[in-house]
PDB file of N, CA and C in Angstrom:
ATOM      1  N   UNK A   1      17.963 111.148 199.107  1.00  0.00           N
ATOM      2  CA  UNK A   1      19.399 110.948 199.018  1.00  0.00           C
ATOM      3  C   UNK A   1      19.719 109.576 198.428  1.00  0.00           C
ATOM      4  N   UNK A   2      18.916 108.699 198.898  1.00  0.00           N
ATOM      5  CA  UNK A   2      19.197 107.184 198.429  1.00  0.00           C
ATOM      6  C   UNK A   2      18.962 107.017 196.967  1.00  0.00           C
ATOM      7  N   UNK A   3      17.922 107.899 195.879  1.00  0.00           N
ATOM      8  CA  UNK A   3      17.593 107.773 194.880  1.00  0.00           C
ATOM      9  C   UNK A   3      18.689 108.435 194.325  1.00  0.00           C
ATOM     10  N   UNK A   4      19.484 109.587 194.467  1.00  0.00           N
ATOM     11  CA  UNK A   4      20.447 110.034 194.104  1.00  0.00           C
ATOM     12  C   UNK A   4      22.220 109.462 193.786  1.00  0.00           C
ATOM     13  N   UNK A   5      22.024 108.144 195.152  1.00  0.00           N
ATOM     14  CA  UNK A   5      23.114 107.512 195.133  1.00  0.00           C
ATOM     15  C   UNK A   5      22.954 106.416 193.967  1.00  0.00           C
ATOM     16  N   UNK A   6      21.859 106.241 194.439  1.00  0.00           N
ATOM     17  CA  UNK A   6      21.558 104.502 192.691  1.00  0.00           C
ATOM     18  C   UNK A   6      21.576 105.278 191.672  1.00  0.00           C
ATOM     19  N   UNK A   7      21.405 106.604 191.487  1.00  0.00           N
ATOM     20  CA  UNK A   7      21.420 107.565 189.823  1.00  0.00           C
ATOM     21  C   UNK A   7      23.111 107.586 190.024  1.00  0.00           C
ATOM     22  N   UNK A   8      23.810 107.537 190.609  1.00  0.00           N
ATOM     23  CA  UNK A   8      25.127 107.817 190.605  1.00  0.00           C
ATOM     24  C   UNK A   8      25.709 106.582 189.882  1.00  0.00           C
ATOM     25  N   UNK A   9      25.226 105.460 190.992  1.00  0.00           N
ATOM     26  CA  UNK A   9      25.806 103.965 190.323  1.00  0.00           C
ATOM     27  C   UNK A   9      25.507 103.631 189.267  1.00  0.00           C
ATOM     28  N   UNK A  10      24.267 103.959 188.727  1.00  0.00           N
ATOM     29  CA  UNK A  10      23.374 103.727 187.420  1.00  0.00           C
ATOM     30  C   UNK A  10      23.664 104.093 186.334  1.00  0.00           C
ATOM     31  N   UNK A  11      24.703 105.461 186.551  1.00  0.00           N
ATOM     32  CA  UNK A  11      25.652 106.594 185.085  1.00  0.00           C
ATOM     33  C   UNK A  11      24.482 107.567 185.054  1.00  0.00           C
ATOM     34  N   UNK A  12      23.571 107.279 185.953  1.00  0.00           N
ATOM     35  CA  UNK A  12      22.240 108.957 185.051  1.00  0.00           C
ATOM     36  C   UNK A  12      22.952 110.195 185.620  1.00  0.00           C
ATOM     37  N   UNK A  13      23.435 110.096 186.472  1.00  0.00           N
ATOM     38  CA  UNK A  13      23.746 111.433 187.348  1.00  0.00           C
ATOM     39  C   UNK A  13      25.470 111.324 187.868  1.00  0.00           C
ATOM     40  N   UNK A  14      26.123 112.615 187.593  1.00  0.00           N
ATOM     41  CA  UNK A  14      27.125 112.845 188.598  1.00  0.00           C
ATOM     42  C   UNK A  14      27.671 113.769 189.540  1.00  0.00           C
ATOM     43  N   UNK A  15      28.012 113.583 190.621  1.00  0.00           N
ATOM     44  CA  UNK A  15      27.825 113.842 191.360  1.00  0.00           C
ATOM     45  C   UNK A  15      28.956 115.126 191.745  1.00  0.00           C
ATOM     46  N   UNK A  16      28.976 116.624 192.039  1.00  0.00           N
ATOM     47  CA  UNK A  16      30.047 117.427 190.907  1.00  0.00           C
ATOM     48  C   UNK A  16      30.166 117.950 193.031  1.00  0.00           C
ATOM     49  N   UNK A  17      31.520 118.021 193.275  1.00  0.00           N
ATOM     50  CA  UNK A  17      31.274 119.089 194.407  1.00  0.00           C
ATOM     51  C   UNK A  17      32.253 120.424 194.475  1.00  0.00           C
ATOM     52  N   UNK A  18      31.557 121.082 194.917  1.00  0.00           N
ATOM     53  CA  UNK A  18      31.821 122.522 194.368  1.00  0.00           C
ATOM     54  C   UNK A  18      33.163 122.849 196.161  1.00  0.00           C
ATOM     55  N   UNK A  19      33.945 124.257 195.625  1.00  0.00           N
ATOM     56  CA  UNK A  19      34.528 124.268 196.779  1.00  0.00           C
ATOM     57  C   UNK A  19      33.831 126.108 197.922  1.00  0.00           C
ATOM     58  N   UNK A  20      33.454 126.625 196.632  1.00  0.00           N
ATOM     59  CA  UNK A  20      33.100 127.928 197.069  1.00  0.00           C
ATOM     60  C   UNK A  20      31.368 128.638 196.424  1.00  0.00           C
ATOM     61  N   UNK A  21      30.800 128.665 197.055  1.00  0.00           N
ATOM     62  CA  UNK A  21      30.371 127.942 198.713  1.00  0.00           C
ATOM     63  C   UNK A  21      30.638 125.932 198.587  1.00  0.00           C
ATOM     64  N   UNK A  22      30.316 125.423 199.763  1.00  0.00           N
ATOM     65  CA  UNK A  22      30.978 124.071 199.651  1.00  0.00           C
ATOM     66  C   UNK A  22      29.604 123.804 199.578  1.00  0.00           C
ATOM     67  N   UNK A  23      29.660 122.802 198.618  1.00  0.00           N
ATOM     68  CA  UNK A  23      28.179 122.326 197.888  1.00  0.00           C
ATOM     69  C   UNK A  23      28.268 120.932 197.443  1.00  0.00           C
ATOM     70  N   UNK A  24      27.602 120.282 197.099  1.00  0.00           N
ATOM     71  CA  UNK A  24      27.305 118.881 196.078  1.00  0.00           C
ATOM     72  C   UNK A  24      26.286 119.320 195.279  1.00  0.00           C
ATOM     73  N   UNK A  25      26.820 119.480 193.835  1.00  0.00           N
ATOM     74  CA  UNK A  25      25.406 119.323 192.962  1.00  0.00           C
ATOM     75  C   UNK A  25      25.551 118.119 192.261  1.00  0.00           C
ATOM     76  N   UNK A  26      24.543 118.220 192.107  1.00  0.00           N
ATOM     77  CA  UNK A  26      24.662 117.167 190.393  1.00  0.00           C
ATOM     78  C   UNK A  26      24.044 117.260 189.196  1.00  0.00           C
ATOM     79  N   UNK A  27      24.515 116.192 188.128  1.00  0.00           N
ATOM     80  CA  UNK A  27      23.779 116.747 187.179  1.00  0.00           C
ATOM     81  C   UNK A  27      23.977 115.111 186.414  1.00  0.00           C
ATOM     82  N   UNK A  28      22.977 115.766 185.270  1.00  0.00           N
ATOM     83  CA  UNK A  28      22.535 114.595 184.211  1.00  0.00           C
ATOM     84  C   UNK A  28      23.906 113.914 183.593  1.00  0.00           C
ATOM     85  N   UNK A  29      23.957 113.121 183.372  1.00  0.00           N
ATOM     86  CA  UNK A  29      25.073 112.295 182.487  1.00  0.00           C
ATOM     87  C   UNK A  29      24.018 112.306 180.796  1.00  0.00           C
ATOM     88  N   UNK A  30      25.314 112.266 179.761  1.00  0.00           N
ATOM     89  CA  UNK A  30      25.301 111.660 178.643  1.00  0.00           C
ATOM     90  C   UNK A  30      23.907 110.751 178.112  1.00  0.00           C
ATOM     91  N   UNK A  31      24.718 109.482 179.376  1.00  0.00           N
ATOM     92  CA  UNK A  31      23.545 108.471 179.361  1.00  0.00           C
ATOM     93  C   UNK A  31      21.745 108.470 179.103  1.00  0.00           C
ATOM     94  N   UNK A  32      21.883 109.351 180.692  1.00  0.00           N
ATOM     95  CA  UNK A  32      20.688 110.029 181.037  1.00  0.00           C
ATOM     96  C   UNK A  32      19.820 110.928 180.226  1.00  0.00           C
ATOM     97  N   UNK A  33      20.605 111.822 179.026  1.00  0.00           N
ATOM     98  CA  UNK A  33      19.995 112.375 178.490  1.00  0.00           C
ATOM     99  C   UNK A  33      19.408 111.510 177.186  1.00  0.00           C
ATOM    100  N   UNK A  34      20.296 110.577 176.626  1.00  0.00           N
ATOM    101  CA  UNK A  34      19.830 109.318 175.658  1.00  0.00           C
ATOM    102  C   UNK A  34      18.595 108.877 175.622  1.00  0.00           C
ATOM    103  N   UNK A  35      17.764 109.223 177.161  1.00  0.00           N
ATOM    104  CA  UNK A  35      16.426 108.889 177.480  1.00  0.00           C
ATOM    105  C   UNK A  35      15.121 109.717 176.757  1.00  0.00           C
ATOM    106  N   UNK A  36      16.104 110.955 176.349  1.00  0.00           N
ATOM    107  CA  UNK A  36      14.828 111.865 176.358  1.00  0.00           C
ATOM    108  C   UNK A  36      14.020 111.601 175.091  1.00  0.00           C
ATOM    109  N   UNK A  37      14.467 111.188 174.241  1.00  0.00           N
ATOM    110  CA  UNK A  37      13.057 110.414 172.802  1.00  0.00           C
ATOM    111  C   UNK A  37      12.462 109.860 173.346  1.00  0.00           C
ATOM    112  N   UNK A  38      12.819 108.777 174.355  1.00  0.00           N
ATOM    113  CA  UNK A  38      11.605 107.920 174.942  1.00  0.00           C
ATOM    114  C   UNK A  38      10.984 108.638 175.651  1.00  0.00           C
ATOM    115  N   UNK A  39      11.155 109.355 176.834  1.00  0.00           N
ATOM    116  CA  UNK A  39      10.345 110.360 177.862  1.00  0.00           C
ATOM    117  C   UNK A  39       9.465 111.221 176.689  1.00  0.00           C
ATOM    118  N   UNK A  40       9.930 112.283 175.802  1.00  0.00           N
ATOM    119  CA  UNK A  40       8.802 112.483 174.754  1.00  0.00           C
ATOM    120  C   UNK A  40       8.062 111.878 174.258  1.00  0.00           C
ATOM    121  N   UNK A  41       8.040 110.867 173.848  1.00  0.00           N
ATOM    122  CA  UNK A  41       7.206 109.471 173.311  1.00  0.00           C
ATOM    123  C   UNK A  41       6.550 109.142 174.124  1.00  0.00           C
ATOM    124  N   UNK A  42       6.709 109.253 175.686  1.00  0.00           N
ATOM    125  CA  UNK A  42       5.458 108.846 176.351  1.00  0.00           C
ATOM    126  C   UNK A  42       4.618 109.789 177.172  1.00  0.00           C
ATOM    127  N   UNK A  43       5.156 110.866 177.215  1.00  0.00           N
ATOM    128  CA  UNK A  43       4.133 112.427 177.239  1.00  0.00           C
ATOM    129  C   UNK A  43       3.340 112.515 175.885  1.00  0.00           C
ATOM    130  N   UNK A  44       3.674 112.178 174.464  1.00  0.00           N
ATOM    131  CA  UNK A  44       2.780 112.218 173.087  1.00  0.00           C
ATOM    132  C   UNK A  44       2.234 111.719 173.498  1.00  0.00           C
ATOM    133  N   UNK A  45       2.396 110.417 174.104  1.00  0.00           N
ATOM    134  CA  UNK A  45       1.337 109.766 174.177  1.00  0.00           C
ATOM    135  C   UNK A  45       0.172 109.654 175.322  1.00  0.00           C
ATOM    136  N   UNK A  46       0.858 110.300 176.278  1.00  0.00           N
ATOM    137  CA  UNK A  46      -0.256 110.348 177.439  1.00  0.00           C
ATOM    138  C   UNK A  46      -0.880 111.703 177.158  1.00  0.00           C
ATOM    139  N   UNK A  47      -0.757 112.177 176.229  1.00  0.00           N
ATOM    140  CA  UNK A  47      -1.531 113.535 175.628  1.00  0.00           C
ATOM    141  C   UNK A  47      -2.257 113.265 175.268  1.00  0.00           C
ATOM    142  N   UNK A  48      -2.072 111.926 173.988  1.00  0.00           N
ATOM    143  CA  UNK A  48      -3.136 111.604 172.959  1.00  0.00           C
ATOM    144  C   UNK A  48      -4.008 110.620 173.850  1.00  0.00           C
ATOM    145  N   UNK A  49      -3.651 110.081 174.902  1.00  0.00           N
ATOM    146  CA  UNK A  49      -4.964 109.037 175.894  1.00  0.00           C
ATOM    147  C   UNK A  49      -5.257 109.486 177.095  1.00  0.00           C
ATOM    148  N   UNK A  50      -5.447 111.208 176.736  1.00  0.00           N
ATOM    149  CA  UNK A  50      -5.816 111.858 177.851  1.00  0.00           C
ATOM    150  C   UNK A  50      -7.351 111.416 178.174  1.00  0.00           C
ATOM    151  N   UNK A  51      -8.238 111.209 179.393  1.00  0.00           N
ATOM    152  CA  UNK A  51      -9.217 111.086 179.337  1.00  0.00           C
ATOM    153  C   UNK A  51      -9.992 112.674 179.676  1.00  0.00           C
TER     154      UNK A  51
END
C-alpha cells in the first residue's frame, strides 16, 4: 500500500475509485509510461549479458 501511495505522489500512478462494486484501482499515468524505452533498453540488455 505504501509503494502505491509514493507512485501516487510521484505522477506514475492514479488512483481511480470506482462506485459499483466499490473499488480503488489504479492505473499508469502518462508519465509512467514515458519509462517504457528505458525499461526495454534494459531487458535488451540483460538478454544480451545473460550468463
Amino acid at each position: 500500500m505504501v509503494k502505491l501511495v509514493s507512485s501516487t505522489k510521484n505522477g506514475l500512478v492514479n488512483r481511480c475509485l470506482n462506485d459499483n462494486p466499490v473499488r480503488i484501482d489504479y492505473e499508469i499515468t502518462d508519465y509512467c509510461r514515458s519509462f517504457q524505452p528505458i525499461i526495454d533498453l534494459m531487458i535488451e540488455w540483460g538478454k544480451r549479458h545473460r550468463e
